[in-house]
Protein backbone atom coordinates (compact mmCIF):
# COMPACT_ATOMS: atom_id res chain seq x y z
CA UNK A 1 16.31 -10.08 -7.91
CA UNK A 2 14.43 -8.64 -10.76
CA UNK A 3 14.55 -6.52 -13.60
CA UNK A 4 13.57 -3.02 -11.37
CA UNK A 5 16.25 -3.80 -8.65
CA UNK A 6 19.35 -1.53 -10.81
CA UNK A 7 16.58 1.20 -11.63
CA UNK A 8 15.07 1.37 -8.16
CA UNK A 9 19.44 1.39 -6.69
CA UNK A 10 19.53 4.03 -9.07
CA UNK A 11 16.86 6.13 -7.97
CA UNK A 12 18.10 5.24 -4.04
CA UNK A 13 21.76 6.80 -4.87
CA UNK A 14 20.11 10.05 -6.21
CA UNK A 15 17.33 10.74 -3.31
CA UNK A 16 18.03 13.24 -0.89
CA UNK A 17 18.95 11.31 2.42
CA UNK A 18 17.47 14.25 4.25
CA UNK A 19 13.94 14.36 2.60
CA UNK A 20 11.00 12.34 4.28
CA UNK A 21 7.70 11.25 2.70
CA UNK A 22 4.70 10.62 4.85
CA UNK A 23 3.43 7.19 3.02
CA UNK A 24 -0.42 5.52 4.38
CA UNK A 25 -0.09 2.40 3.64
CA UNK A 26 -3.63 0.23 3.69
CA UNK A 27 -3.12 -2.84 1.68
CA UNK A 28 -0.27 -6.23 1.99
CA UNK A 29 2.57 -3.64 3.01
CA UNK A 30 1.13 -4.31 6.16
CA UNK A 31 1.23 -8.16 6.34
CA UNK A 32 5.10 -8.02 8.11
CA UNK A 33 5.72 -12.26 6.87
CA UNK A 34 4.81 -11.49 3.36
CA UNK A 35 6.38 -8.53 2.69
CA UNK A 36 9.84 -9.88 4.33
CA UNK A 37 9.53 -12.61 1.69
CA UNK A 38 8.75 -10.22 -0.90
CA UNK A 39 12.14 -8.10 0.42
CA UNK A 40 13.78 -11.24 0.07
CA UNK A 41 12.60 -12.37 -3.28
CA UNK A 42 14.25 -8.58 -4.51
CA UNK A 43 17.13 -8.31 -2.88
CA UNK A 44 16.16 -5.76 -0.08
CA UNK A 45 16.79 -7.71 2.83
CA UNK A 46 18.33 -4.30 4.56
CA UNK A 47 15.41 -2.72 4.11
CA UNK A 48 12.99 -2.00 7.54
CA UNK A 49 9.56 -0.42 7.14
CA UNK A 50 9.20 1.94 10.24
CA UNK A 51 7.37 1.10 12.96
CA UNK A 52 4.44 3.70 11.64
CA UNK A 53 1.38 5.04 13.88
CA UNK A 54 -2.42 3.74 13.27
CA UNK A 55 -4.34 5.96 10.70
CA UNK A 56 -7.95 6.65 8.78
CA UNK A 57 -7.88 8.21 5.18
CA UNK A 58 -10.96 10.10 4.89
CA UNK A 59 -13.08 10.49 2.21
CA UNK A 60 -12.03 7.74 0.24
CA UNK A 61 -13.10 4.11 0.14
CA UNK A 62 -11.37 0.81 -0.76
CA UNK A 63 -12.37 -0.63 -4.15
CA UNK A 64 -11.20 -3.60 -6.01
CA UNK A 65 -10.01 -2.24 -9.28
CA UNK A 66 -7.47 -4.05 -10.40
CA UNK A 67 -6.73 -7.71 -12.04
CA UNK A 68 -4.12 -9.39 -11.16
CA UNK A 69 -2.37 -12.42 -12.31
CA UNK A 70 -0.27 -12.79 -9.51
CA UNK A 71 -3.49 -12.44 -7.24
CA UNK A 72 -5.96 -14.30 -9.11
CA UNK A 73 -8.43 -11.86 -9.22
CA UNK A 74 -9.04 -8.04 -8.21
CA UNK A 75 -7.12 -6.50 -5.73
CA UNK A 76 -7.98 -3.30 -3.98
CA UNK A 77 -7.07 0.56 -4.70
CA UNK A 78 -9.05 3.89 -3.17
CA UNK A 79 -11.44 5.50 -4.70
CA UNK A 80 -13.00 9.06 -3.48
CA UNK A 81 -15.67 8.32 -1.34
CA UNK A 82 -17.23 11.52 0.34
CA UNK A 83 -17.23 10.31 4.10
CA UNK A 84 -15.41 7.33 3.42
CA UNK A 85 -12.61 5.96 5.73
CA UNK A 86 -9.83 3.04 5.12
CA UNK A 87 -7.99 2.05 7.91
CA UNK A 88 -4.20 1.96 7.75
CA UNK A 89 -0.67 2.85 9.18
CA UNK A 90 1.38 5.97 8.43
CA UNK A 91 4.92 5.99 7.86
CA UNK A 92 7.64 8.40 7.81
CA UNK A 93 10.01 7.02 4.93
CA UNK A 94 13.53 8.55 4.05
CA UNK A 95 13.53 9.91 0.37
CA UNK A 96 16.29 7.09 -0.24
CA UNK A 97 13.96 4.29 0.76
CA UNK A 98 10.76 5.36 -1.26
CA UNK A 99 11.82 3.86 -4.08
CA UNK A 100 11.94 0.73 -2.52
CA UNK A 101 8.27 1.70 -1.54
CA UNK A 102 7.32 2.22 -4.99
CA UNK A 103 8.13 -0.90 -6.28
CA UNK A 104 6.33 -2.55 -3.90
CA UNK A 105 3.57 -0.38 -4.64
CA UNK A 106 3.63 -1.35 -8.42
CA UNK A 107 4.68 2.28 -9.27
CA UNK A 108 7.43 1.29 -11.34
CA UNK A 109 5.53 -1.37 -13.26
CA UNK A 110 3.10 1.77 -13.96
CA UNK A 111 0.33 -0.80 -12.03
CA UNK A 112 -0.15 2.11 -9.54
CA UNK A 113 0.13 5.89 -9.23
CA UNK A 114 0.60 8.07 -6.09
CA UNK A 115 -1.73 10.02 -4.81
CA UNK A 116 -2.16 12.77 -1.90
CA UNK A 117 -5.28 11.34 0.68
CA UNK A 118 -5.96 13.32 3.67
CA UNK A 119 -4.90 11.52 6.87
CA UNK A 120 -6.09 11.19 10.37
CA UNK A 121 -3.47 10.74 12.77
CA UNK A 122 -3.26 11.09 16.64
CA UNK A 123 -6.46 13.31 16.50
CA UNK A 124 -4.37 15.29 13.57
CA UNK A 125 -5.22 15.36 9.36
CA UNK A 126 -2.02 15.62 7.52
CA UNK A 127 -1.80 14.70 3.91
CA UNK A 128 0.24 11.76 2.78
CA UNK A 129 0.92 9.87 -0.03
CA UNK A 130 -0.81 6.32 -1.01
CA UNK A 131 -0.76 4.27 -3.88
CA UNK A 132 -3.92 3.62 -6.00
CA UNK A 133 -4.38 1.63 -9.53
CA UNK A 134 -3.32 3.26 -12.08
CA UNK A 135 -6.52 4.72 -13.67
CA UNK A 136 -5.60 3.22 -17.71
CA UNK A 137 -5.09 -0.26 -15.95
CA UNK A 138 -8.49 0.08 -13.99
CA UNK A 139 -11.09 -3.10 -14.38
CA UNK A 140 -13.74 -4.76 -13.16
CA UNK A 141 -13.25 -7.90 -15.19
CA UNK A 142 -13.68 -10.89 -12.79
CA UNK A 143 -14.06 -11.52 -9.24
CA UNK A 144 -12.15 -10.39 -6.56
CA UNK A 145 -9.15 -12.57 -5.26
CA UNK A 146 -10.08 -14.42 -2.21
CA UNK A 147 -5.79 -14.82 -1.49
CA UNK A 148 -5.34 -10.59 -1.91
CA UNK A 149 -7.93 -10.61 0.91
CA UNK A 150 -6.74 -13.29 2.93
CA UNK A 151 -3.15 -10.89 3.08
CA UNK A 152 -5.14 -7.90 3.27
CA UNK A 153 -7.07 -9.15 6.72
CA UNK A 154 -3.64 -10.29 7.92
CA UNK A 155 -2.10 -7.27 7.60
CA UNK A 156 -4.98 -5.39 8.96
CA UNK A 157 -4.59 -7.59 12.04
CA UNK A 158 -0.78 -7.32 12.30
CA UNK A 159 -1.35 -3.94 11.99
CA UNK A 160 -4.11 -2.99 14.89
CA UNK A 161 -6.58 -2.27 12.90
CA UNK A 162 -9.94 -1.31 14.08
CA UNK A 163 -11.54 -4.84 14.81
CA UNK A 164 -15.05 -3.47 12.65
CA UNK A 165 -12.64 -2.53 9.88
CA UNK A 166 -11.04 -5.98 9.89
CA UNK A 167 -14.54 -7.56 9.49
CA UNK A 168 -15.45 -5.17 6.63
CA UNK A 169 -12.32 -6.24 4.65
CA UNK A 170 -13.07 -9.92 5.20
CA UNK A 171 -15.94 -9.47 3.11
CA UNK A 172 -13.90 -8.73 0.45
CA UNK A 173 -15.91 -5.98 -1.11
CA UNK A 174 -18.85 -7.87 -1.03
């Protein structure tokens, strides 16, 4: 457990059970083995991310914008991108659970913000909410981290991701 599990039980106990929050997720969320581990490692072993439904952001494009430690290198955020697409899922989460999703995220580190991206889903756009790097911790300092991509193309898989989109993100930006 770590220092954000009391303030993100906090925020749990005041959400409104009721409320839902359409999240895209695009990055390691989506790599089921590491992100049980990462439950694990914080003490949310009850937690279970939906099943969610396949999904394209539009007009935004992936780009490797932050430095990370942890990582070893940059690790991807979205950028507006006028005809852009990422590839994703979209999830309905319960208002009690998204603070569990922001501190995956890196929301309550302040490493990432939220931010509305317009969603295609099931031949529908809705808007949802992703998570993107915070724009004061934005860099381009170093390369990007060969392990964040080796996750990312995991998850992508795990996820049924388009199998061109998969290829893009094994070039890592490149």
């Amino acid at each position: 457990m770590d220092s954000h599990y009391d303030q993100v039980m906090k925020a749990r106990e005041g959400a409104d059970p009721n409320a839902k929050r359409l999240y895209f997720a695009y990055s390691t969320i989506l790599d089921r083995a590491a992100f049980d581990e990462w439950k694990q490692q914080h003490s949310y072993g009850f937690f279970e991310l939906p099943e969610g439904r396949l999904a394209e952001a539009v007009d935004v494009d992936l780009v490797y914008d932050f430095p990370s430690r942890w990582w070893g290198g940059r690790v991807a955020g979205l950028a507006d991108a006028t005809g852009g697409q990422v590839f994703g899922r979209l999830f309905e989460i319960r208002g009690q659970d998204w603070p569990i999703v922001q501190h995956k995220e890196g929301f309550v580190t302040g490493m990432c913000v939220e931010r509305a991206v317009k969603v295609l889903v099931d031949g529908q756009e809705v808007e949802a909410t992703a998570f993107v790097t915070n724009p004061r911790r934005a860099a381009q300092d170093g390369s990007v981290s060969p392990r964040f991509v080796e996750a990312l193309v995991r998850g992508a898989q795990a996820a049924g991701l388009p199998a061109d989109y998969v290829e893009r993100l094994k070039r890592g930006g490149a």
